[in-house]
PDB file of N, CA and C in Angstrom:
ATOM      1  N   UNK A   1     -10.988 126.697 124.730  1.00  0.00           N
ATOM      2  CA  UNK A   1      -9.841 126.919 123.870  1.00  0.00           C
ATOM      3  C   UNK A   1     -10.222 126.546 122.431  1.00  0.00           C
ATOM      4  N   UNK A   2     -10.266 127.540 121.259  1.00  0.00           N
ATOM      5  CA  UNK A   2     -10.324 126.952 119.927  1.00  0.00           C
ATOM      6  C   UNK A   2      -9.484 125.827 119.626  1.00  0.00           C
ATOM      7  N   UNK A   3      -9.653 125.109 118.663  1.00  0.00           N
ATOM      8  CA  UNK A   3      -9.241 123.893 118.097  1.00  0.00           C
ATOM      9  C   UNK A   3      -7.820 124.620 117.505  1.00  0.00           C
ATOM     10  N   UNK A   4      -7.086 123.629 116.757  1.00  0.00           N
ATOM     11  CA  UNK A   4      -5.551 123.819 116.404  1.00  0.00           C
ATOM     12  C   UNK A   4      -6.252 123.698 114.996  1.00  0.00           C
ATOM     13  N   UNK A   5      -7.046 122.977 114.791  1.00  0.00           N
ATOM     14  CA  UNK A   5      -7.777 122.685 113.114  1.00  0.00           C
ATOM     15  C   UNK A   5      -8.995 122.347 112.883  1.00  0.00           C
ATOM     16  N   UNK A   6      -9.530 122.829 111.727  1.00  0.00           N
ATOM     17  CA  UNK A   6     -11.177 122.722 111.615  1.00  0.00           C
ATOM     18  C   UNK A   6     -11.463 122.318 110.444  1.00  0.00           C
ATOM     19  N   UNK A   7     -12.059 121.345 110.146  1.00  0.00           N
ATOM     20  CA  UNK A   7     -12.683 120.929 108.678  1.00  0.00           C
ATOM     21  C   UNK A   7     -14.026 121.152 108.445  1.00  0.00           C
ATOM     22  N   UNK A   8     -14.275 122.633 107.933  1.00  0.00           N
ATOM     23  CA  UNK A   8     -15.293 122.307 107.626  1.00  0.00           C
ATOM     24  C   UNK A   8     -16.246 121.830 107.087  1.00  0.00           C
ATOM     25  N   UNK A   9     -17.774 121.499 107.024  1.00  0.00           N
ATOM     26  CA  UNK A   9     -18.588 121.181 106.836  1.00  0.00           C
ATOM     27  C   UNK A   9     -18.562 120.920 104.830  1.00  0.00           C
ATOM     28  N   UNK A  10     -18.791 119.815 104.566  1.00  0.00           N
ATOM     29  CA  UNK A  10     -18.738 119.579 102.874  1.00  0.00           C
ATOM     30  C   UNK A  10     -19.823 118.659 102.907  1.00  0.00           C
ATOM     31  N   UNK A  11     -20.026 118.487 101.355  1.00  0.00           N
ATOM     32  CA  UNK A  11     -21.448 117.588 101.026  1.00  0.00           C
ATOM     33  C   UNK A  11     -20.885 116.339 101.441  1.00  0.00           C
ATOM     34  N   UNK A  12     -19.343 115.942 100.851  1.00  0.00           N
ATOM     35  CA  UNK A  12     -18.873 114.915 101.359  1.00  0.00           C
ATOM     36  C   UNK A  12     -19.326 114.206 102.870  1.00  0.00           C
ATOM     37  N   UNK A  13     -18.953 115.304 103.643  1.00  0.00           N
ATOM     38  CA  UNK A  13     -19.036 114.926 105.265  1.00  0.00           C
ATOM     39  C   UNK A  13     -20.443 115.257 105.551  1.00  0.00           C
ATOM     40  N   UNK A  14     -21.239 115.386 104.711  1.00  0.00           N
ATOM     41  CA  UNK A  14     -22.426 115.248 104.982  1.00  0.00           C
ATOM     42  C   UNK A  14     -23.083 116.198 105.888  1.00  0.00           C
ATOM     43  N   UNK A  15     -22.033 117.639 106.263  1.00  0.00           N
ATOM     44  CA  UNK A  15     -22.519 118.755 107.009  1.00  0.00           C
ATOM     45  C   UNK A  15     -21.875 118.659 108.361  1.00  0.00           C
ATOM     46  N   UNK A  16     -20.929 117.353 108.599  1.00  0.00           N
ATOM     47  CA  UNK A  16     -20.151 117.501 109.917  1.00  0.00           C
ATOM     48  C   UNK A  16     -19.161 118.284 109.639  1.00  0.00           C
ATOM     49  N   UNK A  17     -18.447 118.505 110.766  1.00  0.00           N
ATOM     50  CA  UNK A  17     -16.911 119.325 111.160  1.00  0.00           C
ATOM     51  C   UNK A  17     -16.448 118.745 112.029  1.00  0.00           C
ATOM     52  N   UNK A  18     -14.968 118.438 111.389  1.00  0.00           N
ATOM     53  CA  UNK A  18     -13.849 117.904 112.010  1.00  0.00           C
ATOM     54  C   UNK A  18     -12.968 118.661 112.817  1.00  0.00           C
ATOM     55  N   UNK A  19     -12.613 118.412 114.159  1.00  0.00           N
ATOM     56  CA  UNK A  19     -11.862 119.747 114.770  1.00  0.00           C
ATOM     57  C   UNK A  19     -10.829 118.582 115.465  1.00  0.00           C
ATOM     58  N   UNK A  20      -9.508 119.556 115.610  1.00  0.00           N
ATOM     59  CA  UNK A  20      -8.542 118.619 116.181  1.00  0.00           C
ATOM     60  C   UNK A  20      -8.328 119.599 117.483  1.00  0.00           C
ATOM     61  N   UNK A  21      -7.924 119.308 118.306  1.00  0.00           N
ATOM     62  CA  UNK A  21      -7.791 120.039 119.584  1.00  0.00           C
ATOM     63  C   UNK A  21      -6.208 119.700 120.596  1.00  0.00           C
ATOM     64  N   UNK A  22      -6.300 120.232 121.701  1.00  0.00           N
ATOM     65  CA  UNK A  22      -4.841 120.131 122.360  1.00  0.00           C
ATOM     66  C   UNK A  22      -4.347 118.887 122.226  1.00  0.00           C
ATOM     67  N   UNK A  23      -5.839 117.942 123.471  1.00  0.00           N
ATOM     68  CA  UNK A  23      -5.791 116.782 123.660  1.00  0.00           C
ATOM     69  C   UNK A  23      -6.469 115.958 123.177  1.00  0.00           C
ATOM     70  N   UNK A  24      -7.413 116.282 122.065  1.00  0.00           N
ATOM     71  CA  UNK A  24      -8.557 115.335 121.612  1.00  0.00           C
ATOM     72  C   UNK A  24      -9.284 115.716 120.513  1.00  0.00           C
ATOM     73  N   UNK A  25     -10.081 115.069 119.580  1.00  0.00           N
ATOM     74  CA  UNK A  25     -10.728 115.330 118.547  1.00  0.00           C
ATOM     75  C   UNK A  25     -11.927 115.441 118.597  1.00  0.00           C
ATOM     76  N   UNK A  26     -12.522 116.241 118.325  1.00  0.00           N
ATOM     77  CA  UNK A  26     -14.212 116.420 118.358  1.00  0.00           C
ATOM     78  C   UNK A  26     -15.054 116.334 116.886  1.00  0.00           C
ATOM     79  N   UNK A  27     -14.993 115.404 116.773  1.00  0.00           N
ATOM     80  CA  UNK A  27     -16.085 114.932 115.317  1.00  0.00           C
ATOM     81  C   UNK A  27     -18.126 115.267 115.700  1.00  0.00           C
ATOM     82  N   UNK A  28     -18.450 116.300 114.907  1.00  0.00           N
ATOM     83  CA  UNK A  28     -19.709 116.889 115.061  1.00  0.00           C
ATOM     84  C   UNK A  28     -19.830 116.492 113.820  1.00  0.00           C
ATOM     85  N   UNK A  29     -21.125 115.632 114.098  1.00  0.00           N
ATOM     86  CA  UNK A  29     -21.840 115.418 113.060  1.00  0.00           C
ATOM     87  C   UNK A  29     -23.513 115.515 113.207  1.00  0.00           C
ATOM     88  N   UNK A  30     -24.603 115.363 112.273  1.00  0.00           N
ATOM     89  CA  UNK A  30     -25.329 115.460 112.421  1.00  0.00           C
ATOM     90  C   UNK A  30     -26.273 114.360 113.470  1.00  0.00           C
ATOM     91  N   UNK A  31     -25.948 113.841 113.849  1.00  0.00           N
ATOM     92  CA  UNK A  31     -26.604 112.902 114.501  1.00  0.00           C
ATOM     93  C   UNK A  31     -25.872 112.403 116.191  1.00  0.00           C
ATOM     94  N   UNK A  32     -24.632 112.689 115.747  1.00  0.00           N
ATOM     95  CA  UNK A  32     -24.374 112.266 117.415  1.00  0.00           C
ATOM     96  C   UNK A  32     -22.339 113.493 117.310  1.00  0.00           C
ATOM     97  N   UNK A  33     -22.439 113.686 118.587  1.00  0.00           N
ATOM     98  CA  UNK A  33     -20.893 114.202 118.883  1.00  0.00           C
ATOM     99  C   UNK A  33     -19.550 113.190 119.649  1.00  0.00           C
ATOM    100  N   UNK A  34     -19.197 113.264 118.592  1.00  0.00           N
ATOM    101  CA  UNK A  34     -17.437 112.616 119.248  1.00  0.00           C
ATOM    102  C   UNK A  34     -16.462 112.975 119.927  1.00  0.00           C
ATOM    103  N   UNK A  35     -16.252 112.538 120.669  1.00  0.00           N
ATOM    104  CA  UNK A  35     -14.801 113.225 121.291  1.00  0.00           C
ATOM    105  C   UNK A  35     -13.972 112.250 121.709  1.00  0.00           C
ATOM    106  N   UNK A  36     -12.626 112.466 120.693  1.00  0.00           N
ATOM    107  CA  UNK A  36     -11.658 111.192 120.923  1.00  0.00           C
ATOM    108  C   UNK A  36     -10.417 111.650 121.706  1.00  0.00           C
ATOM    109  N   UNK A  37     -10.265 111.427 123.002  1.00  0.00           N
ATOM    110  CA  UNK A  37      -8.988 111.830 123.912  1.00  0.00           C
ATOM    111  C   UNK A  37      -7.942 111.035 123.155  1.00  0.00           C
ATOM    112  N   UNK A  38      -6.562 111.290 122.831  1.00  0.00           N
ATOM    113  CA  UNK A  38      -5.742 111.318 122.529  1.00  0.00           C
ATOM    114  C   UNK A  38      -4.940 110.325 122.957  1.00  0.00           C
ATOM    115  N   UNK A  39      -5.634 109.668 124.263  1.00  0.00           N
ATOM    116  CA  UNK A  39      -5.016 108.854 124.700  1.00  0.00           C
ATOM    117  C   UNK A  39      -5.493 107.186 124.247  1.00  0.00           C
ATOM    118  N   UNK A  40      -6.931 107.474 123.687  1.00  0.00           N
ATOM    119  CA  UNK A  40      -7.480 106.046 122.934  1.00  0.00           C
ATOM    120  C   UNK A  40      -7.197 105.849 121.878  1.00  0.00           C
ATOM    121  N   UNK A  41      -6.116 107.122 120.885  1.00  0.00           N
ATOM    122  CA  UNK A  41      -5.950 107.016 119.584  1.00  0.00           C
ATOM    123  C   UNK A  41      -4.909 106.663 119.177  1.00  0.00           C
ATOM    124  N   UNK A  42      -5.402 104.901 118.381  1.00  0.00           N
ATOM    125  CA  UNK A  42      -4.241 103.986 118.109  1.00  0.00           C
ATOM    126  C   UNK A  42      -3.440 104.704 116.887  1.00  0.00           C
ATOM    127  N   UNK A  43      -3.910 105.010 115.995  1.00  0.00           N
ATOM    128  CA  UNK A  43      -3.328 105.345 114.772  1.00  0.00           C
ATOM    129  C   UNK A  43      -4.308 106.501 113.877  1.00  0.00           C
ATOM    130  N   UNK A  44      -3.538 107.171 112.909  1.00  0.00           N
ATOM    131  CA  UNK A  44      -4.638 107.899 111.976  1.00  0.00           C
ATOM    132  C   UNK A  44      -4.091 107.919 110.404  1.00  0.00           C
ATOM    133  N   UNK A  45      -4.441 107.501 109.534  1.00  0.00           N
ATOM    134  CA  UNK A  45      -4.048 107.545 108.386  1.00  0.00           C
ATOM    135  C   UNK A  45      -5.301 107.920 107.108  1.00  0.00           C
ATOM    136  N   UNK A  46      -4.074 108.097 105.728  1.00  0.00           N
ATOM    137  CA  UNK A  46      -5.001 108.846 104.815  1.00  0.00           C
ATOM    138  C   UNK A  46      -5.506 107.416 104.215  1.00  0.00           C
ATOM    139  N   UNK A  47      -6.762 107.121 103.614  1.00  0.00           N
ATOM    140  CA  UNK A  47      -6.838 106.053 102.961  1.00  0.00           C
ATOM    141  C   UNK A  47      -7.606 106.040 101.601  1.00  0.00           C
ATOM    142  N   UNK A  48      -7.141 105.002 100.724  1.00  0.00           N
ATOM    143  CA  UNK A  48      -8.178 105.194  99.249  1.00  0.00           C
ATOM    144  C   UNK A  48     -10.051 105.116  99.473  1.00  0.00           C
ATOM    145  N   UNK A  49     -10.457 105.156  98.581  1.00  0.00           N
ATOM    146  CA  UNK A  49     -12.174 105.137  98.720  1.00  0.00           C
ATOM    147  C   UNK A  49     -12.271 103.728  98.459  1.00  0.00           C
ATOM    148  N   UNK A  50     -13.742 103.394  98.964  1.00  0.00           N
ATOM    149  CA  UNK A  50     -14.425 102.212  99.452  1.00  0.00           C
ATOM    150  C   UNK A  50     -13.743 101.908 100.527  1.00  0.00           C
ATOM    151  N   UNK A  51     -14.503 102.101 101.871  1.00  0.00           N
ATOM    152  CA  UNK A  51     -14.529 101.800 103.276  1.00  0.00           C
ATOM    153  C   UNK A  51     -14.245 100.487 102.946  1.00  0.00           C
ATOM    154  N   UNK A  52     -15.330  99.509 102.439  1.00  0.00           N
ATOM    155  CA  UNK A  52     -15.489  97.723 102.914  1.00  0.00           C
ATOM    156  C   UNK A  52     -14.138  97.269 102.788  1.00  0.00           C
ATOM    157  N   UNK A  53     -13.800  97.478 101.326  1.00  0.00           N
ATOM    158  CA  UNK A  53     -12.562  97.313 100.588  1.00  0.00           C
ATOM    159  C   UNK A  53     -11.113  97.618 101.659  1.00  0.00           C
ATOM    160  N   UNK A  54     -11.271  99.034 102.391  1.00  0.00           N
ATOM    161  CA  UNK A  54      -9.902  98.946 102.672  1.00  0.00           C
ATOM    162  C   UNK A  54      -9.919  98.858 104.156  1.00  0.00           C
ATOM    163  N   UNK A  55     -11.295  98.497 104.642  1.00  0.00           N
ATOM    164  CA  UNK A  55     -11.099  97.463 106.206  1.00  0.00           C
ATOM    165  C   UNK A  55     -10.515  95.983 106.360  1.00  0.00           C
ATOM    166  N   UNK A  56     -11.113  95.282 104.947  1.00  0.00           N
ATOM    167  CA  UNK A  56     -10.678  93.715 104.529  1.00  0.00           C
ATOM    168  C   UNK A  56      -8.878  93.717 104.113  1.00  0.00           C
ATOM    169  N   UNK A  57      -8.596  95.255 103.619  1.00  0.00           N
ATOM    170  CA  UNK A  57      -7.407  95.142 103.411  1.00  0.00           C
ATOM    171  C   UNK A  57      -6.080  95.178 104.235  1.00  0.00           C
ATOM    172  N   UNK A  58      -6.428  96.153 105.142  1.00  0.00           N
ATOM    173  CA  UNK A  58      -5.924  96.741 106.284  1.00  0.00           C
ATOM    174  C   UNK A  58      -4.344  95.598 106.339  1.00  0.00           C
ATOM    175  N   UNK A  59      -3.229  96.658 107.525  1.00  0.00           N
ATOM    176  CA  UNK A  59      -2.125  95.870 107.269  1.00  0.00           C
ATOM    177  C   UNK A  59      -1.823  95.288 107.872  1.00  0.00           C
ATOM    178  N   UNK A  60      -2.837  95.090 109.898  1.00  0.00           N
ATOM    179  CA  UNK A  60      -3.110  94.671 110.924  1.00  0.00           C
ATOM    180  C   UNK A  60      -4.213  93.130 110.275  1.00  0.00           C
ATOM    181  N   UNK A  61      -3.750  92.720 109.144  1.00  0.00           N
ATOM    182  CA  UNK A  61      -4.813  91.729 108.696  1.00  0.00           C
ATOM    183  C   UNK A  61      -6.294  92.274 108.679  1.00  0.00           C
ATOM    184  N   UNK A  62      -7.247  90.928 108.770  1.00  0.00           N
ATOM    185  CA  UNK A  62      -8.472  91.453 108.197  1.00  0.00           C
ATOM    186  C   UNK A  62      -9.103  91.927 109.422  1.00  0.00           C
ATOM    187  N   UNK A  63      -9.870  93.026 109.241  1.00  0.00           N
ATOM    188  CA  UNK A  63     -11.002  93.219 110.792  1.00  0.00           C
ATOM    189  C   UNK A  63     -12.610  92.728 110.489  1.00  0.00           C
ATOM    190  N   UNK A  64     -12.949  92.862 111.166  1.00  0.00           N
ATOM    191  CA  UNK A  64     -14.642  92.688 110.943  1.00  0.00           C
ATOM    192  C   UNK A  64     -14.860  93.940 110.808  1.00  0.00           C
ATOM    193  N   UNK A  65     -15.089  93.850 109.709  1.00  0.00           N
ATOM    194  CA  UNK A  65     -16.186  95.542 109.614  1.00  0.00           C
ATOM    195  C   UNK A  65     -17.133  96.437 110.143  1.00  0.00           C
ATOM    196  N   UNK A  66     -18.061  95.150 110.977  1.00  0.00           N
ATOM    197  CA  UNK A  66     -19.231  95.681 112.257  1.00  0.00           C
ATOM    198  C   UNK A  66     -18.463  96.551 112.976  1.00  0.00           C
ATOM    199  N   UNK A  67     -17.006  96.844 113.338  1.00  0.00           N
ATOM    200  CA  UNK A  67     -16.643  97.440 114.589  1.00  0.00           C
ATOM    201  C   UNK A  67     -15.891  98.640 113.309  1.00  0.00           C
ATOM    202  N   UNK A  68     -16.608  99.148 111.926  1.00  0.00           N
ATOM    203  CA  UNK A  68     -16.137 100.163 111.556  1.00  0.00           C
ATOM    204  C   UNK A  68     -17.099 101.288 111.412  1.00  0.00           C
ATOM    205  N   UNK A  69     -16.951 102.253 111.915  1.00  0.00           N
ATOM    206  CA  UNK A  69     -18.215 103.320 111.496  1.00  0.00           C
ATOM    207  C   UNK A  69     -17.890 104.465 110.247  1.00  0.00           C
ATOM    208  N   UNK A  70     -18.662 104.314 109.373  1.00  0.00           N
ATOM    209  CA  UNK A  70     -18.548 105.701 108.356  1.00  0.00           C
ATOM    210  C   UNK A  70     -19.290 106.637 109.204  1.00  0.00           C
ATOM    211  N   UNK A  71     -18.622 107.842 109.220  1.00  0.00           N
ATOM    212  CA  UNK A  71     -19.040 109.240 109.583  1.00  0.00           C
ATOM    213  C   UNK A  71     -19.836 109.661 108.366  1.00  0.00           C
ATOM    214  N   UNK A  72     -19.674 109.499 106.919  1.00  0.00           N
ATOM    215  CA  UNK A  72     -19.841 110.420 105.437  1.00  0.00           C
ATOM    216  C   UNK A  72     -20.105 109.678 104.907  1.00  0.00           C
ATOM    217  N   UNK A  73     -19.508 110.599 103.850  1.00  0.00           N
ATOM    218  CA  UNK A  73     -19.578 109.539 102.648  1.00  0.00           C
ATOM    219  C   UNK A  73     -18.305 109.026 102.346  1.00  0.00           C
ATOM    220  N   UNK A  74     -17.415 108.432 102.964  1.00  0.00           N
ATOM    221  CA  UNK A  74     -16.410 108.106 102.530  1.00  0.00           C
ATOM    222  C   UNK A  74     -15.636 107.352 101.692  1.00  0.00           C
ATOM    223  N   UNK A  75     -16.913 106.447 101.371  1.00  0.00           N
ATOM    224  CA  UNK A  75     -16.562 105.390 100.239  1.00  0.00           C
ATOM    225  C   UNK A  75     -16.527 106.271  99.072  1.00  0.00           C
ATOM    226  N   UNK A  76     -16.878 107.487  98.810  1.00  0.00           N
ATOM    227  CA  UNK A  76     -16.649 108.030  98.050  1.00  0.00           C
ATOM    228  C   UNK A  76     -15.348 108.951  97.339  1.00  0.00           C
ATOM    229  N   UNK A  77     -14.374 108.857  98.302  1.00  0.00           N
ATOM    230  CA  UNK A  77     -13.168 109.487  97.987  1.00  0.00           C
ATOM    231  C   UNK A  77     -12.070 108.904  99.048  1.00  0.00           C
ATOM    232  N   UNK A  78     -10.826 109.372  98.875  1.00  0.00           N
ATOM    233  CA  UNK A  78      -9.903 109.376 100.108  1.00  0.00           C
ATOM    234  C   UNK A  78     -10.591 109.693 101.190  1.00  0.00           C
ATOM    235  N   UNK A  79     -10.554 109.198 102.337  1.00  0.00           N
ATOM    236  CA  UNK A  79     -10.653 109.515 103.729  1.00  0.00           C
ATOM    237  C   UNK A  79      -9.691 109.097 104.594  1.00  0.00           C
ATOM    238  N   UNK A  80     -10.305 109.399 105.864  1.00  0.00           N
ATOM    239  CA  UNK A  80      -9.011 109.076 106.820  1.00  0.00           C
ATOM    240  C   UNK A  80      -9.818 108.036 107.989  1.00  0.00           C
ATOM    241  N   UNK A  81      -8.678 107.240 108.034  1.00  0.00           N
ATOM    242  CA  UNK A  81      -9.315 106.158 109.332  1.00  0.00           C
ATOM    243  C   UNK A  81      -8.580 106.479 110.366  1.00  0.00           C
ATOM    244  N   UNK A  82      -9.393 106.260 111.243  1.00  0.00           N
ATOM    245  CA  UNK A  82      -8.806 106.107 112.939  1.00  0.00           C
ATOM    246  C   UNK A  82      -9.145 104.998 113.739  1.00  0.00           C
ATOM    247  N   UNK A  83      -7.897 104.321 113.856  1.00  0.00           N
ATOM    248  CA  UNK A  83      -7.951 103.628 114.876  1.00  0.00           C
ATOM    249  C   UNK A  83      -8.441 104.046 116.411  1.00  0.00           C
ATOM    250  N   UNK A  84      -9.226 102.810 116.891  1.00  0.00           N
ATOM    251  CA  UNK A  84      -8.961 103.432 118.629  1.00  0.00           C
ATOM    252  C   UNK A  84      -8.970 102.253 119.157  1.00  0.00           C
ATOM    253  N   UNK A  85      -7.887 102.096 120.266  1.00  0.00           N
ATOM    254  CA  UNK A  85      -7.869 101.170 121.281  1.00  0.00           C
ATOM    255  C   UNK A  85      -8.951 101.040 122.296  1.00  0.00           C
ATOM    256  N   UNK A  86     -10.199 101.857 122.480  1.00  0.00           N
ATOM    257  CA  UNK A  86     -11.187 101.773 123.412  1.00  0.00           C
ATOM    258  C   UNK A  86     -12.177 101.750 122.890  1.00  0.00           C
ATOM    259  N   UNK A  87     -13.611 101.308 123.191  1.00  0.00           N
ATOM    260  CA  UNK A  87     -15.135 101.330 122.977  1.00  0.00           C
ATOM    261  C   UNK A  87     -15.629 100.642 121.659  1.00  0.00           C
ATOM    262  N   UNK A  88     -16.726 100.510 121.870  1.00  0.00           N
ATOM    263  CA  UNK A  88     -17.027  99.471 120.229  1.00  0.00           C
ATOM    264  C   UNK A  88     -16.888  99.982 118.940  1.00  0.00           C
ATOM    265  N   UNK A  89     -16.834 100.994 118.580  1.00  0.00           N
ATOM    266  CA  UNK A  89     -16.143 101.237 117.438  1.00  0.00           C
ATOM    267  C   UNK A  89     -14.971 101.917 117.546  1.00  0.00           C
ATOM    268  N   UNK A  90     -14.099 100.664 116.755  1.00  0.00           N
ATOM    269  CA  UNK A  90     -13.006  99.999 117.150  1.00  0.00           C
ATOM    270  C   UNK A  90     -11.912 101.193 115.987  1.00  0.00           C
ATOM    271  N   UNK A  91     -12.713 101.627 115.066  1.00  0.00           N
ATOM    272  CA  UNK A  91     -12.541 102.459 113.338  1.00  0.00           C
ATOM    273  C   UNK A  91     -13.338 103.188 113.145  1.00  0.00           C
ATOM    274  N   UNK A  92     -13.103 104.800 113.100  1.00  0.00           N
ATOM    275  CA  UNK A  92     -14.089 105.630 112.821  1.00  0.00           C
ATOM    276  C   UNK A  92     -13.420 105.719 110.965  1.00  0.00           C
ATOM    277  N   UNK A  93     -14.296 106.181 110.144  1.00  0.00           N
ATOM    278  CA  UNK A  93     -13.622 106.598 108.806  1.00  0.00           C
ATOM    279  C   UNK A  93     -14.870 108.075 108.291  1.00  0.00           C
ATOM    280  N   UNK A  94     -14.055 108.898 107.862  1.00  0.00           N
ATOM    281  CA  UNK A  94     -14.615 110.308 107.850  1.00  0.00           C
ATOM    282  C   UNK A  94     -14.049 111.311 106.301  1.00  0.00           C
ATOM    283  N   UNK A  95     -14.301 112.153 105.691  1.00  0.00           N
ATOM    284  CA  UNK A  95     -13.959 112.742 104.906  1.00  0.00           C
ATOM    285  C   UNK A  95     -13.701 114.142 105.209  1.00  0.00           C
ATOM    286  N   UNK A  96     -12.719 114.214 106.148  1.00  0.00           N
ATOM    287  CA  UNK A  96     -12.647 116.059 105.892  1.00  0.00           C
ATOM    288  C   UNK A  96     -12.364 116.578 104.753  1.00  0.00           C
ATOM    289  N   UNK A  97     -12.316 118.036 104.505  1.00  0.00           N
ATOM    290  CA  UNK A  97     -11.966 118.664 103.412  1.00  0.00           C
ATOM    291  C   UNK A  97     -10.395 118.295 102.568  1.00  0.00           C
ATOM    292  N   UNK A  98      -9.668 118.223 103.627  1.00  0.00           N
ATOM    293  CA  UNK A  98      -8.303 118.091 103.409  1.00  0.00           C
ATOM    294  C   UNK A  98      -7.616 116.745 103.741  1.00  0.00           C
ATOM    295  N   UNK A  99      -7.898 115.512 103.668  1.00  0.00           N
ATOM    296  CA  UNK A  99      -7.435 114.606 104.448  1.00  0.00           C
ATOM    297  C   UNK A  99      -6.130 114.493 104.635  1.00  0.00           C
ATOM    298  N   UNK A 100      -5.031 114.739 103.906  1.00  0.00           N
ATOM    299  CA  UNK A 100      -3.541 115.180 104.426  1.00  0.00           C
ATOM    300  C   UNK A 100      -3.582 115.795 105.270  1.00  0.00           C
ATOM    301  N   UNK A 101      -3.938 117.397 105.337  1.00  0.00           N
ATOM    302  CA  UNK A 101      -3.700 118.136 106.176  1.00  0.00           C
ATOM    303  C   UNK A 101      -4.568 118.212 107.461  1.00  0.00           C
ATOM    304  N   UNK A 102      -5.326 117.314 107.548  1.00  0.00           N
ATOM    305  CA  UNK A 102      -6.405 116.777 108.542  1.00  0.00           C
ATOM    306  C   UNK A 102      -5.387 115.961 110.043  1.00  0.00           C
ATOM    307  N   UNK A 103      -4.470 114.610 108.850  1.00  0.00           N
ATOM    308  CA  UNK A 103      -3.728 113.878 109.766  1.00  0.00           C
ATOM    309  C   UNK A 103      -3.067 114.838 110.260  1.00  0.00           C
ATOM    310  N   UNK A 104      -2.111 115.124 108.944  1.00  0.00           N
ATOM    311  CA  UNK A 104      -0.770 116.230 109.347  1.00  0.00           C
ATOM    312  C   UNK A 104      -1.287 116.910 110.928  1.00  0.00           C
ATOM    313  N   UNK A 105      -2.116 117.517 111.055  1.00  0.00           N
ATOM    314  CA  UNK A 105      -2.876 118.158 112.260  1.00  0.00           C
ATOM    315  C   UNK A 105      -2.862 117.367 113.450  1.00  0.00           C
ATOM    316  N   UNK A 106      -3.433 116.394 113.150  1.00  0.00           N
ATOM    317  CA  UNK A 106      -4.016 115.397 113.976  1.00  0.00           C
ATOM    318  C   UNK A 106      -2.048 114.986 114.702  1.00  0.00           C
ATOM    319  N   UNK A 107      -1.314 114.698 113.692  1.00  0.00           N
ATOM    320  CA  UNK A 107       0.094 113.871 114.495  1.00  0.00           C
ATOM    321  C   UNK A 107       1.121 114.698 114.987  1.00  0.00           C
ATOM    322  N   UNK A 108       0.557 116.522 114.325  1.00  0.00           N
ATOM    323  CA  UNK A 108       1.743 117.487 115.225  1.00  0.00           C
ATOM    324  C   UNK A 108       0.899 117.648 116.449  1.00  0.00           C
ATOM    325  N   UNK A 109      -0.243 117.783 116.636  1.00  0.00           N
ATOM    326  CA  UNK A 109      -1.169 117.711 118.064  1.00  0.00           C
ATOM    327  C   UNK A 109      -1.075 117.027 118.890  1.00  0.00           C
ATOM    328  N   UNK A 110      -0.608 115.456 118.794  1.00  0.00           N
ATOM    329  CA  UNK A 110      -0.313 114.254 119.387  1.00  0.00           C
ATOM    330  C   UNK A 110       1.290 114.354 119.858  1.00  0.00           C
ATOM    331  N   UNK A 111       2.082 114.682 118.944  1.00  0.00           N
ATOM    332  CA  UNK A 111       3.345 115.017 119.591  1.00  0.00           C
ATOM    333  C   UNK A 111       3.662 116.101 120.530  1.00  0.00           C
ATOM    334  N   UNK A 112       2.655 117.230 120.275  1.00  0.00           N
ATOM    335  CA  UNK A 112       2.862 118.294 121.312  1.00  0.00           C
ATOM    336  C   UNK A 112       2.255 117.847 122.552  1.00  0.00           C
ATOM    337  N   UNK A 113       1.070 117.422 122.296  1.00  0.00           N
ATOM    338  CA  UNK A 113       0.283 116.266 123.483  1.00  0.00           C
ATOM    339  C   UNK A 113       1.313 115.394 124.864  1.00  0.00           C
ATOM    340  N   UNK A 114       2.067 114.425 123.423  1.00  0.00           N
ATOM    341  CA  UNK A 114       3.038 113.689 124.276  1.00  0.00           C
ATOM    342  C   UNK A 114       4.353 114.556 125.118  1.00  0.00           C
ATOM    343  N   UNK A 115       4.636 115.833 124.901  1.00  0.00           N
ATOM    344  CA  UNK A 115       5.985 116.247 125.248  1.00  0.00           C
ATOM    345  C   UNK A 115       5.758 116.894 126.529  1.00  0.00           C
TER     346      UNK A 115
END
């Protein structure tokens, strides 16, 4: 089944693509493939640039950063973080093309998911 949304490939993201799907997200990147079931995904939001900066800031208090992974380049612009309740990285953070319309995607997918 094609994805519901696709980000493609930017210098930003370093040549990955972001795809949102029925039940899950598939982050392709150059080095390894993701796939986040819908059911490990705590939260997704848009966030300012510098990763370090807005893991220490976070509104869940401070995290350790070891359990955050940059996908990109994200310290370089808005990106979007994802929480996940399962496996050691605990925070993926990524730059699609669109990061509004990335979540936006990501939370009408999750509600159709849940119904």
């Amino acid at each position: 089944m094609p994805p519901r949304y696709t980000s493609p490939s930017s210098l930003l993201s370093l040549g990955a693509t972001y795809e949102v799907h029925d039940d899950h997200l598939a982050l392709r990147t150059k080095v390894h493939n993701f796939v986040i079931p819908f059911e490990t995904l705590r939260g997704v939001a848009v966030r300012p640039p510098v990763v370090l900066m807005d893991v220490l800031r976070t509104d869940r208090g401070v995290r350790l950063p070891l359990r955050t992974l940059k996908l990109d380049l994200a310290d370089l612009s808005e990106h979007v973080a994802i929480d996940l309740s399962k496996g050691f990285w605990r925070q993926l953070r990524l730059t699609p093309e669109d990061p509004a319309g990335f979540v936006d995607a990501i939370q009408r997918a999750r509600s159709a998911w849940r119904a």
